[in-house]
Protein backbone atom coordinates (compact mmCIF):
# COMPACT_ATOMS: atom_id res chain seq x y z
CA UNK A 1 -12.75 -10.23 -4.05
CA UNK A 2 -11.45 -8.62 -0.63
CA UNK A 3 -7.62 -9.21 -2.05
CA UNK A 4 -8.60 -7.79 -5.30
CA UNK A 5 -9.93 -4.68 -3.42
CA UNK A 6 -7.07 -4.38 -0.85
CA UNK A 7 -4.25 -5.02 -3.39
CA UNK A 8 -6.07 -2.21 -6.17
CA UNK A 9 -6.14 0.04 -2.97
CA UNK A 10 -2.50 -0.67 -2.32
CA UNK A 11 -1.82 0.17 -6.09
CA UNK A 12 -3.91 3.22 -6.55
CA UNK A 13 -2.44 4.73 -2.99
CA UNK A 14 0.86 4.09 -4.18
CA UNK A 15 0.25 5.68 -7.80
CA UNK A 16 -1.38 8.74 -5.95
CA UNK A 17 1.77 8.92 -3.77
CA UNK A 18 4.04 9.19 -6.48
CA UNK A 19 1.96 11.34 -9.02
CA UNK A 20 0.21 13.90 -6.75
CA UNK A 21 -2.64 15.52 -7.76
CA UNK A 22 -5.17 18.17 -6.69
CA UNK A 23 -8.45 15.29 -6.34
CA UNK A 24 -8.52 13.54 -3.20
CA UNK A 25 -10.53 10.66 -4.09
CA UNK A 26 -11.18 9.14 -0.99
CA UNK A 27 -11.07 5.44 -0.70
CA UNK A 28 -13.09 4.49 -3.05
CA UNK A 29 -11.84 6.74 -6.22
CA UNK A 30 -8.14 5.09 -5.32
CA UNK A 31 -9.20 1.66 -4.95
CA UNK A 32 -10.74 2.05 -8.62
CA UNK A 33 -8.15 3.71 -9.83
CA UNK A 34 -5.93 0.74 -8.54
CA UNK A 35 -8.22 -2.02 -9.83
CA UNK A 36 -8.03 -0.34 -13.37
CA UNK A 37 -4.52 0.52 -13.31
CA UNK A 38 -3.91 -3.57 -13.05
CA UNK A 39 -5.77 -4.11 -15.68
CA UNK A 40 -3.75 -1.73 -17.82
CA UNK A 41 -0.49 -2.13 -16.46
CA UNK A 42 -0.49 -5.67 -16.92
CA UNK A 43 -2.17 -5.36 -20.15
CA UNK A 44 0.91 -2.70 -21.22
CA UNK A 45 3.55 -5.46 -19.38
CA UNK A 46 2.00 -8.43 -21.44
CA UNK A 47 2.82 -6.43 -24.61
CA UNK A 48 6.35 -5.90 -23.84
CA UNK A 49 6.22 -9.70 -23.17
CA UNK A 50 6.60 -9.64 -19.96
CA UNK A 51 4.44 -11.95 -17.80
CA UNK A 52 4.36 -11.69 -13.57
CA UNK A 53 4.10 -14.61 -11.33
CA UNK A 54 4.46 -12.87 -7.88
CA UNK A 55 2.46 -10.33 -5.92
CA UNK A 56 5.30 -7.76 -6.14
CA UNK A 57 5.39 -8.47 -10.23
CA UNK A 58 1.80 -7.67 -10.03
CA UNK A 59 1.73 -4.50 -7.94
CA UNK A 60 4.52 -2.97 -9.79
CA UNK A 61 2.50 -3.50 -12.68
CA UNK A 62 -1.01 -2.66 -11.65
CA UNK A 63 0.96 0.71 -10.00
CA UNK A 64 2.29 1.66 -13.42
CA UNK A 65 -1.17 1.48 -14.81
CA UNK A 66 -2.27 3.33 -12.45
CA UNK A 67 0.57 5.92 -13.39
CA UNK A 68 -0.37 6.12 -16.91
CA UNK A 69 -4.35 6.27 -15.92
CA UNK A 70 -2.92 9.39 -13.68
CA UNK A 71 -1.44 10.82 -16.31
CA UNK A 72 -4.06 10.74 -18.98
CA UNK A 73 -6.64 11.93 -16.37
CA UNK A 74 -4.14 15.06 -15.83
CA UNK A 75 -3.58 15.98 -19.53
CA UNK A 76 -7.48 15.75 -20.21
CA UNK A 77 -8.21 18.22 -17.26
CA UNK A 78 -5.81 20.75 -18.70
């Protein structure tokens, strides 16, 4: 549970560093957003048929969910 929550923090900080927006989110909106974007990304990896074995596999995927979870939240704002 505590890995789950550091390593979703680790994802969503790095997702917020690359795709700034205007919402801070403190630290529990980016550990959420992490959490879910790990879900997603490695949903969106599985489908390209692509599985991870390694902690780096799985934060490079759970940071590009995070990326696309970004992006959808900035095109419904606008």
């Amino acid at each position: 549970m505590i890995w789950t929550i550091l390593v979703g923090f680790a994802a969503g900080a790095l997702a917020k560093y690359i795709m700034p927006g205007e919402e801070g989110g403190g630290f529990i909106l980016t550990t959420l957003l992490g959490i879910a974007g790990a879900v997603i990304g490695s949903f969106l990896i599985g489908l390209l048929g692509i599985y991870t074995d390694s902690i780096i596999g799985d934060l490079v995927s759970a940071v590009i969910g995070a990326l696309v979870l970004l992006w959808a939240w900035n095109k419904f704002k606008k």
